[in-house]
PDB file of N, CA and C in Angstrom:
ATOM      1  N   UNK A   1       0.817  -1.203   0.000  1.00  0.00           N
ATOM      2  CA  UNK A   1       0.000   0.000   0.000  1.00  0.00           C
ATOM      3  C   UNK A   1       0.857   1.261   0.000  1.00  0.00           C
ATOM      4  N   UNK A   2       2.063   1.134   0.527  1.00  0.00           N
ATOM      5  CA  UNK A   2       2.922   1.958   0.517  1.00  0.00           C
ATOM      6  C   UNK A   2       3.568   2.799  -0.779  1.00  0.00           C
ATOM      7  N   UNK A   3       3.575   1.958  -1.797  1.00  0.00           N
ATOM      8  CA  UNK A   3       3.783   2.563  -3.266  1.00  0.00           C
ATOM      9  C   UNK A   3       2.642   3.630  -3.844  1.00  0.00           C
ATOM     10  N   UNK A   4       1.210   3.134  -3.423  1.00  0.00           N
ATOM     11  CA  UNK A   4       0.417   4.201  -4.063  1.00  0.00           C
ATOM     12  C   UNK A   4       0.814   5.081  -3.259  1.00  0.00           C
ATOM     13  N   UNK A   5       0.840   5.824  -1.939  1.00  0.00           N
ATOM     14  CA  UNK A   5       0.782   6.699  -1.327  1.00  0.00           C
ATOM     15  C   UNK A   5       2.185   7.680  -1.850  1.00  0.00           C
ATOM     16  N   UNK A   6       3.335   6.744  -2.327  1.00  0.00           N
ATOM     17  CA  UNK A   6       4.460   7.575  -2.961  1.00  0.00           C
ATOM     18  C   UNK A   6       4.312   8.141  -4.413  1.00  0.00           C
ATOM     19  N   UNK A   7       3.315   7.301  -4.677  1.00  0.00           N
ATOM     20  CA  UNK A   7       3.298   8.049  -6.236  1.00  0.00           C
ATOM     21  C   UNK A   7       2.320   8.809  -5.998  1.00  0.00           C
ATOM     22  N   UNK A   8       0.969   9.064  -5.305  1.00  0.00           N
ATOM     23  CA  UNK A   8       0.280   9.977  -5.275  1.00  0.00           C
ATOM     24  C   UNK A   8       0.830  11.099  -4.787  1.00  0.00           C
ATOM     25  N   UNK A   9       1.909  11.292  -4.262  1.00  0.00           N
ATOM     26  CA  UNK A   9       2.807  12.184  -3.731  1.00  0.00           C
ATOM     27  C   UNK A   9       3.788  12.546  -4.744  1.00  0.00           C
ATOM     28  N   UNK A  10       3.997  12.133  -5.585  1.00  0.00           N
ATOM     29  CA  UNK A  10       4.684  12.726  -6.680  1.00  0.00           C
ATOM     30  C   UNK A  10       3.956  13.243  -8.028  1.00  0.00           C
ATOM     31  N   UNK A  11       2.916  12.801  -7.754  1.00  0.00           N
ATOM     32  CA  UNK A  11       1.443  13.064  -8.704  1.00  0.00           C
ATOM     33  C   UNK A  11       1.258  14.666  -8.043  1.00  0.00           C
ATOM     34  N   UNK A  12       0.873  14.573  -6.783  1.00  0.00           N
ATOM     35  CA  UNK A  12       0.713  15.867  -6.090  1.00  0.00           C
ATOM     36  C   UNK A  12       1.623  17.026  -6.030  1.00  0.00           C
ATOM     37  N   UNK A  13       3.181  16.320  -6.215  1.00  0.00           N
ATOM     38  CA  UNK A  13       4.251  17.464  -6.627  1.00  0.00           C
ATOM     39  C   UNK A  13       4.227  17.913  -7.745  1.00  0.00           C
ATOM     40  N   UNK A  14       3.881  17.504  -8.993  1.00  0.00           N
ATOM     41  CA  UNK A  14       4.213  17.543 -10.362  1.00  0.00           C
ATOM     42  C   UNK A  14       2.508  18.273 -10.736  1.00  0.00           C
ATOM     43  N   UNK A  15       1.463  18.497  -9.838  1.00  0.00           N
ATOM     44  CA  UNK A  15       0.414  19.444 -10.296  1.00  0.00           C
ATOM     45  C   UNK A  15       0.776  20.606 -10.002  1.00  0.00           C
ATOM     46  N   UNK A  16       1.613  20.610  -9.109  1.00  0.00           N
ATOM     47  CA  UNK A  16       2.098  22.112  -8.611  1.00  0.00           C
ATOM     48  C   UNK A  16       2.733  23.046  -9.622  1.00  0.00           C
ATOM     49  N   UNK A  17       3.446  22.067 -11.039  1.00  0.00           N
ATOM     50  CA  UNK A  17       4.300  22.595 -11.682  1.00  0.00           C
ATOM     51  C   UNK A  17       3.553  22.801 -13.216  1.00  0.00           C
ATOM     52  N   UNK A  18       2.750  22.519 -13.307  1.00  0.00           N
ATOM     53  CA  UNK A  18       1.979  22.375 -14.643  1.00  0.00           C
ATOM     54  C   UNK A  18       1.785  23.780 -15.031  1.00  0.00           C
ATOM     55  N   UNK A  19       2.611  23.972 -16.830  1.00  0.00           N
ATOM     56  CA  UNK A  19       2.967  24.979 -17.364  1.00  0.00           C
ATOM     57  C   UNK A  19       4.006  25.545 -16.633  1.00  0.00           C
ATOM     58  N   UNK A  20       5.110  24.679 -16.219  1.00  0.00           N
ATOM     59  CA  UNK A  20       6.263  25.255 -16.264  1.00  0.00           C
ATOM     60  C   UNK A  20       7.099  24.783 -17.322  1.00  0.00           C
ATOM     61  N   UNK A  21       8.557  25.032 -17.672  1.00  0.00           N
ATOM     62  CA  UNK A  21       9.555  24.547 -18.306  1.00  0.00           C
ATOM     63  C   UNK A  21      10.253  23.878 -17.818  1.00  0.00           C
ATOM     64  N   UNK A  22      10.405  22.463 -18.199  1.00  0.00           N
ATOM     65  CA  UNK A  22      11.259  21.405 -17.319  1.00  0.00           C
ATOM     66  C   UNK A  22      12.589  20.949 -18.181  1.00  0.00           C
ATOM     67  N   UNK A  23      13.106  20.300 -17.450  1.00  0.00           N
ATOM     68  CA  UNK A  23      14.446  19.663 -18.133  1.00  0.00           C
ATOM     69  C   UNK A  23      14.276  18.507 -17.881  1.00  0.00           C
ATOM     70  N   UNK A  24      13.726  17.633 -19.248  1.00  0.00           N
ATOM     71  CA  UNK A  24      13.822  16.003 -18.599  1.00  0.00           C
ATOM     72  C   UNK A  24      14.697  15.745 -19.514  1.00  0.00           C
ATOM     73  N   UNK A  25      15.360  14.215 -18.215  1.00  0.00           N
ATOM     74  CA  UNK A  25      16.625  13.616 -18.857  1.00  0.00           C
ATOM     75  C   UNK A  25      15.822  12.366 -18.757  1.00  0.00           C
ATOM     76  N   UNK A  26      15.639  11.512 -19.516  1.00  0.00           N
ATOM     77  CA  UNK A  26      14.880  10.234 -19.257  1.00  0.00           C
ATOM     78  C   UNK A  26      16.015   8.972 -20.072  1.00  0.00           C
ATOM     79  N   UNK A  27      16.360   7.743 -19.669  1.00  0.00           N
ATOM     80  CA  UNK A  27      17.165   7.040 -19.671  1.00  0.00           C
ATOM     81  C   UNK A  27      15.825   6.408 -21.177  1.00  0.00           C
ATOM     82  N   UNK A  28      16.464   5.781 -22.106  1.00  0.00           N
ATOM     83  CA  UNK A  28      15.858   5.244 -23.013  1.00  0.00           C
ATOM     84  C   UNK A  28      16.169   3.316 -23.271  1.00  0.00           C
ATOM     85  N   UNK A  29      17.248   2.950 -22.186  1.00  0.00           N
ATOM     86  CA  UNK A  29      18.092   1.605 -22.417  1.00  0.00           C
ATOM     87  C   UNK A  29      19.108   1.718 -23.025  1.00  0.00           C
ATOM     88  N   UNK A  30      20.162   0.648 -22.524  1.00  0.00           N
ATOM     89  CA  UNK A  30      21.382   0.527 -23.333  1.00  0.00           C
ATOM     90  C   UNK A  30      22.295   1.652 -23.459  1.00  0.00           C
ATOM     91  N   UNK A  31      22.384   2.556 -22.345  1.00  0.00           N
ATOM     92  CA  UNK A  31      23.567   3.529 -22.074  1.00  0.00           C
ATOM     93  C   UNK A  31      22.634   5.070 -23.115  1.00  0.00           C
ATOM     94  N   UNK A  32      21.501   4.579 -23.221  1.00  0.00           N
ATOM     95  CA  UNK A  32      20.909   6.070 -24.116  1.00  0.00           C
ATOM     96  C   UNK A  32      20.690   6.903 -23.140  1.00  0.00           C
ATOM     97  N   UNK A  33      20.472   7.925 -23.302  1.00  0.00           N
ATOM     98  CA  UNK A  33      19.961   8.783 -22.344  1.00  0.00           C
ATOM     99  C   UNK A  33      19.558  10.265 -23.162  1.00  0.00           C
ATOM    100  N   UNK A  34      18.126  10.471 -22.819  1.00  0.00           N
ATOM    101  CA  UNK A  34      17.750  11.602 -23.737  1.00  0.00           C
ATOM    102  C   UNK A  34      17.270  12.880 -22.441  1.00  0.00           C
ATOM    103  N   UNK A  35      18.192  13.613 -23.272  1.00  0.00           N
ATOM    104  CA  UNK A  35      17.776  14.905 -22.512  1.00  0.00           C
ATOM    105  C   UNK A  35      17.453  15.909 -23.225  1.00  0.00           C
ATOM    106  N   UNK A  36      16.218  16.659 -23.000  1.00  0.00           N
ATOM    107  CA  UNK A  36      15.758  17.980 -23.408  1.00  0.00           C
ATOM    108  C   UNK A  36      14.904  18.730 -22.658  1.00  0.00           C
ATOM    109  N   UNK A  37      14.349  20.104 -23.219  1.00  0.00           N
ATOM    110  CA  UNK A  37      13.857  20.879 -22.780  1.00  0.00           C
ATOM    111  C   UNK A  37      12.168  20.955 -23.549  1.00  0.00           C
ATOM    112  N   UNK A  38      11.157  21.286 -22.072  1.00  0.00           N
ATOM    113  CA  UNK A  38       9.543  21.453 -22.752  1.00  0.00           C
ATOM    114  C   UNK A  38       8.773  21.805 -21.770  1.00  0.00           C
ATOM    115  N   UNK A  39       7.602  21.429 -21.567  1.00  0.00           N
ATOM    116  CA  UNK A  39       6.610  22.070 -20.923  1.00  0.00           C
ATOM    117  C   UNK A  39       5.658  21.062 -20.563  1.00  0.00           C
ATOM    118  N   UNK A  40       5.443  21.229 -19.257  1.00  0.00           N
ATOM    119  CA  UNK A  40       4.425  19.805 -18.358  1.00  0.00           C
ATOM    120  C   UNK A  40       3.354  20.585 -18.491  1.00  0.00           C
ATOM    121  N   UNK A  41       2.197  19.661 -19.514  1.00  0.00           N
ATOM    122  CA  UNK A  41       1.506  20.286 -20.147  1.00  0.00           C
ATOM    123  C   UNK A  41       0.049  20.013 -19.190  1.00  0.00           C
ATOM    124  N   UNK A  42       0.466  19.007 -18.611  1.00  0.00           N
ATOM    125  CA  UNK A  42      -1.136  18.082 -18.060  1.00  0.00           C
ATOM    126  C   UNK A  42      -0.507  17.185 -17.040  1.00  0.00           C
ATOM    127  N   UNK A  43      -1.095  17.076 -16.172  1.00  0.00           N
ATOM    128  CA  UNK A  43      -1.035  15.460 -15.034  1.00  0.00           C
ATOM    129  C   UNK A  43      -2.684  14.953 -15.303  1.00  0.00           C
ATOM    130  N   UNK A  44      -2.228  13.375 -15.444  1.00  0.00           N
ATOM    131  CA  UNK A  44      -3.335  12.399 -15.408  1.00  0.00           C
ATOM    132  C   UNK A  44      -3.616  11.677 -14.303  1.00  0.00           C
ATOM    133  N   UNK A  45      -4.143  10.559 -13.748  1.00  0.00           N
ATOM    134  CA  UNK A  45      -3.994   9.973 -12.720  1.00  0.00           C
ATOM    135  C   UNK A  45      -3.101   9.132 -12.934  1.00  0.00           C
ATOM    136  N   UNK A  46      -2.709   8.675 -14.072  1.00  0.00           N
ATOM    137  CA  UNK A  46      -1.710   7.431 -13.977  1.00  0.00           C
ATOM    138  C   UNK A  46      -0.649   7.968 -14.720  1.00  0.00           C
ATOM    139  N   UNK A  47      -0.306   9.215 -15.342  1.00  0.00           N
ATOM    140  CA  UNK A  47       0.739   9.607 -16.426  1.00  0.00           C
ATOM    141  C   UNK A  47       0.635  11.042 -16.247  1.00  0.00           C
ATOM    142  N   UNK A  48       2.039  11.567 -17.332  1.00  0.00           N
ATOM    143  CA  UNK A  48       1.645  13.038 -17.199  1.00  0.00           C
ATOM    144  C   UNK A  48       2.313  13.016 -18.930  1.00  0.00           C
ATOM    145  N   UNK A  49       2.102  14.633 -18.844  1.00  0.00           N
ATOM    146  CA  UNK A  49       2.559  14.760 -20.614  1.00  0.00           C
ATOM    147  C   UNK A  49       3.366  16.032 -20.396  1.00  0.00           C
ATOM    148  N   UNK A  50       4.446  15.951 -21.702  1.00  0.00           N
ATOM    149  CA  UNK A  50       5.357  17.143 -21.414  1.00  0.00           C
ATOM    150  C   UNK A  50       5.376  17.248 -23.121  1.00  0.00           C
ATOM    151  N   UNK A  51       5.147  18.771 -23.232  1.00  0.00           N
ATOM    152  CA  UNK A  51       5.481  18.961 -24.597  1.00  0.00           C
ATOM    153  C   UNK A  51       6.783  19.414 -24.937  1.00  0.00           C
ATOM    154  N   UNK A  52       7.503  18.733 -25.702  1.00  0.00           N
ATOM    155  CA  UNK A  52       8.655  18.744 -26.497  1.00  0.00           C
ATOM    156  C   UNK A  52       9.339  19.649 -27.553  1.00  0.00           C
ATOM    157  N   UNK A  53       9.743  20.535 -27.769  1.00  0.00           N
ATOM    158  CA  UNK A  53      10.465  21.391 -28.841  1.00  0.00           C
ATOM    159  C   UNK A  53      11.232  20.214 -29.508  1.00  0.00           C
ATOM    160  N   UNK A  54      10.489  20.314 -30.923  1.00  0.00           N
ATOM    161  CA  UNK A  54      11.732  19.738 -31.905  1.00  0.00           C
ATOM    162  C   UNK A  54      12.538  20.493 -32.612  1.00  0.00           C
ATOM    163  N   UNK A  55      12.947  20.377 -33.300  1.00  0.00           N
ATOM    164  CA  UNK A  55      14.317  20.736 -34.165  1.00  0.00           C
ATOM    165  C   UNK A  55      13.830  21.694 -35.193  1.00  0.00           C
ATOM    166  N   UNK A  56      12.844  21.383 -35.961  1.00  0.00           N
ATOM    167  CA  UNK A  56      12.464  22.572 -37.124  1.00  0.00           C
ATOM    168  C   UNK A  56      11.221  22.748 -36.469  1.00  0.00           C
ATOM    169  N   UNK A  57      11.092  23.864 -35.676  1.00  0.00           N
ATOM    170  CA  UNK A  57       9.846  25.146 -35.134  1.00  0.00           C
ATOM    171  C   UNK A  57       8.676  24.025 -34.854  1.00  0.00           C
ATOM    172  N   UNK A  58       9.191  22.482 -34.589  1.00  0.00           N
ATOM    173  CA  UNK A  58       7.686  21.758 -34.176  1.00  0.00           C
ATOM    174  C   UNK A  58       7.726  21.186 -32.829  1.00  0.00           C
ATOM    175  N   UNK A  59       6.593  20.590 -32.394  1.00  0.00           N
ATOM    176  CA  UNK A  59       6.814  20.402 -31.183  1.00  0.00           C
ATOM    177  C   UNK A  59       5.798  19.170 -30.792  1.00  0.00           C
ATOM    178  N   UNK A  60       6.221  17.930 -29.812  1.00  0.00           N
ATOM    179  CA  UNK A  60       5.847  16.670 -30.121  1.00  0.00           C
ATOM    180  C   UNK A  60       5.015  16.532 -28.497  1.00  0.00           C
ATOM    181  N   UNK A  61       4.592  15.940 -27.937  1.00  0.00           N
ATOM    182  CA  UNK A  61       4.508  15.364 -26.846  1.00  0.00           C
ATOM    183  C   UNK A  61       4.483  13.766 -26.412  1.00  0.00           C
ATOM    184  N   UNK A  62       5.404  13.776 -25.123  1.00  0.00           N
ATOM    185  CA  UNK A  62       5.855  12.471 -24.582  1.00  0.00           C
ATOM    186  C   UNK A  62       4.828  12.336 -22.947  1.00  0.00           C
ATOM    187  N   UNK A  63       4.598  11.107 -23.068  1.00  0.00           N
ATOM    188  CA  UNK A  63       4.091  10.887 -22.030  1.00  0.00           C
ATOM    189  C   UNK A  63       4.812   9.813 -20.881  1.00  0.00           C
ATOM    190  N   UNK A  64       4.771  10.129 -19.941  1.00  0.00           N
ATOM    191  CA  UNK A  64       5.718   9.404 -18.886  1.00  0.00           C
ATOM    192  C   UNK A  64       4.639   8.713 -17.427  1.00  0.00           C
ATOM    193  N   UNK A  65       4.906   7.512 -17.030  1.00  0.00           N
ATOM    194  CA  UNK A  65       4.376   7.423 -15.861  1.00  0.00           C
ATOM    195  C   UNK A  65       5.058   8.026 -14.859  1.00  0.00           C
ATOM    196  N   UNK A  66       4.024   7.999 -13.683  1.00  0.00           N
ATOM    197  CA  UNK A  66       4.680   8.652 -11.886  1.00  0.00           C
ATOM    198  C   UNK A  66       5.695   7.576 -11.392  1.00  0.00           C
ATOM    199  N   UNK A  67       5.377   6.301 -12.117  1.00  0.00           N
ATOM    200  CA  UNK A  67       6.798   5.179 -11.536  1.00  0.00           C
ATOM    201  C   UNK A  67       8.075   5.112 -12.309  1.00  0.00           C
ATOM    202  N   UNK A  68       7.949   5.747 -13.321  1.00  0.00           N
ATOM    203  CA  UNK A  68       9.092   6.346 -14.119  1.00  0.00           C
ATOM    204  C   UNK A  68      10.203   6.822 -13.167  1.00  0.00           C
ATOM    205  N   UNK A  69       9.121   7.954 -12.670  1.00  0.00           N
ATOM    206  CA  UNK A  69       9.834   9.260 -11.465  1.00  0.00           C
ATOM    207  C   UNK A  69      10.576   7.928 -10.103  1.00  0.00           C
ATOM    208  N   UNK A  70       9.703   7.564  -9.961  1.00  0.00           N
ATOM    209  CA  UNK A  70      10.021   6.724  -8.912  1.00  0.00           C
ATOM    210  C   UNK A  70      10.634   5.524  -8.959  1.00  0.00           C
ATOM    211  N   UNK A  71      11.466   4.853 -10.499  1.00  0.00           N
ATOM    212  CA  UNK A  71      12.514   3.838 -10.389  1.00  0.00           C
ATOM    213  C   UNK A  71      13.717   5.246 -11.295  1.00  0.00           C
ATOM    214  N   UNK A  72      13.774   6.432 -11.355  1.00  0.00           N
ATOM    215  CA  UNK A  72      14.609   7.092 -11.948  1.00  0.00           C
ATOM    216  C   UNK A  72      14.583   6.587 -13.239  1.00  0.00           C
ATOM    217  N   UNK A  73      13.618   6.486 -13.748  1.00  0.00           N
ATOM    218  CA  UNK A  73      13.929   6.205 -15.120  1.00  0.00           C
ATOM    219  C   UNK A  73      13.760   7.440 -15.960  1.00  0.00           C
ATOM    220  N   UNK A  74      12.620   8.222 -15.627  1.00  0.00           N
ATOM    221  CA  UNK A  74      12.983   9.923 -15.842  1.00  0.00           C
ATOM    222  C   UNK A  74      13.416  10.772 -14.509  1.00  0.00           C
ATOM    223  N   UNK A  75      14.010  11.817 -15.318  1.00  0.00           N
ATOM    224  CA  UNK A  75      14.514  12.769 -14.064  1.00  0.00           C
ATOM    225  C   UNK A  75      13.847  14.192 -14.222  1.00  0.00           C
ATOM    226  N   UNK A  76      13.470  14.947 -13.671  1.00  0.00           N
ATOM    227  CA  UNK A  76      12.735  16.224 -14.200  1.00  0.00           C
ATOM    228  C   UNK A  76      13.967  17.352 -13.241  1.00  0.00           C
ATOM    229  N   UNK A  77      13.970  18.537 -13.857  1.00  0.00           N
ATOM    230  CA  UNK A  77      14.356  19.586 -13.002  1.00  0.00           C
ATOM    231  C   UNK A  77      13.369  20.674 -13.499  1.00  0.00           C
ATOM    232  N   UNK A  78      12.494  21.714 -13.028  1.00  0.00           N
ATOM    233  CA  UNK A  78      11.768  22.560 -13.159  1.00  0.00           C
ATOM    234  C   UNK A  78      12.677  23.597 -12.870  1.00  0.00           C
ATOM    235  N   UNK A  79      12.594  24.712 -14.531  1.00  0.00           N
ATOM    236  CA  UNK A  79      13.258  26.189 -14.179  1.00  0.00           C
ATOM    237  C   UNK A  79      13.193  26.618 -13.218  1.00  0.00           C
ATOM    238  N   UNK A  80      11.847  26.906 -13.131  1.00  0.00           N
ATOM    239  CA  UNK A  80      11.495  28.318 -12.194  1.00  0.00           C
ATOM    240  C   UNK A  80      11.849  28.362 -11.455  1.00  0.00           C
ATOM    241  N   UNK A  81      12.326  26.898 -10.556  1.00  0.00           N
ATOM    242  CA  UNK A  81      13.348  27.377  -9.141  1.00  0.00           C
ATOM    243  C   UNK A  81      13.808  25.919  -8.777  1.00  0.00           C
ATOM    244  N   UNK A  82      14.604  25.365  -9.702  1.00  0.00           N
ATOM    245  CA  UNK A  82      15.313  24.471 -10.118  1.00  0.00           C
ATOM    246  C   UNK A  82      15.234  23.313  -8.893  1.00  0.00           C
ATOM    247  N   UNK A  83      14.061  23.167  -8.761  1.00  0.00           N
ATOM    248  CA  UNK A  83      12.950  22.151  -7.919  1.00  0.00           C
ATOM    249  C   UNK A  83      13.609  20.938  -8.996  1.00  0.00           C
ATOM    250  N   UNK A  84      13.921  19.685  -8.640  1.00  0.00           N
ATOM    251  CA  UNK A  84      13.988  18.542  -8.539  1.00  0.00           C
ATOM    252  C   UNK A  84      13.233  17.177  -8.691  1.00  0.00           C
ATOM    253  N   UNK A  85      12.893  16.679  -9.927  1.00  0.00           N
ATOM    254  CA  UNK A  85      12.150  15.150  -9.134  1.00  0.00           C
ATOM    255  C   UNK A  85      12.202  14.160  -9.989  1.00  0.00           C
ATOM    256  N   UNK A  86      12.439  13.371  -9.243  1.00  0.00           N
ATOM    257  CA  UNK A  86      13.384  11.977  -9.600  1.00  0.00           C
ATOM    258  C   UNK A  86      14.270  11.871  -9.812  1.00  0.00           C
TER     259      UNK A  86
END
């Protein structure tokens, strides 16, 4: 029971930040590791979405679970005051 109560707690951190600019570094397998810059566009109950700047003036969105955050498989840092999570 202990796991929901941690991810609803990281669910609850990450509404706080919606429409900010984040820096996710999210591990992809096999020594990949993708890092960029976008915007936490939405929290769901089970996921959240961050929109993505691509390369020619477009822009994609990725969606990540809250257990992502919680085995470090993504990492977020939020600009606005370089708040932390995962």
């Amino acid at each position: 029971m202990k796991g929901k109560e941690v991810l609803s707690a990281i669910k609850k951190d990450m509404d706080e930040h919606v429409g900010e600019k984040v820096l996710l570094k999210a591990n992809s397998g096999r020594r990949k590791v993708v890092v960029r810059e976008g915007i936490l566009e939405k929290t769901y109950p089970n996921i959240f979405v961050i929109r993505v700047d691509g390369t020619d003036n477009s822009s994609r969105m990725v969606s990540y679970s809250y257990s992502d955050i919680l085995t470090q498989t993504v990492q977020l840092v939020f600009k606005s005051n370089n708040a932390a999570i995962g």
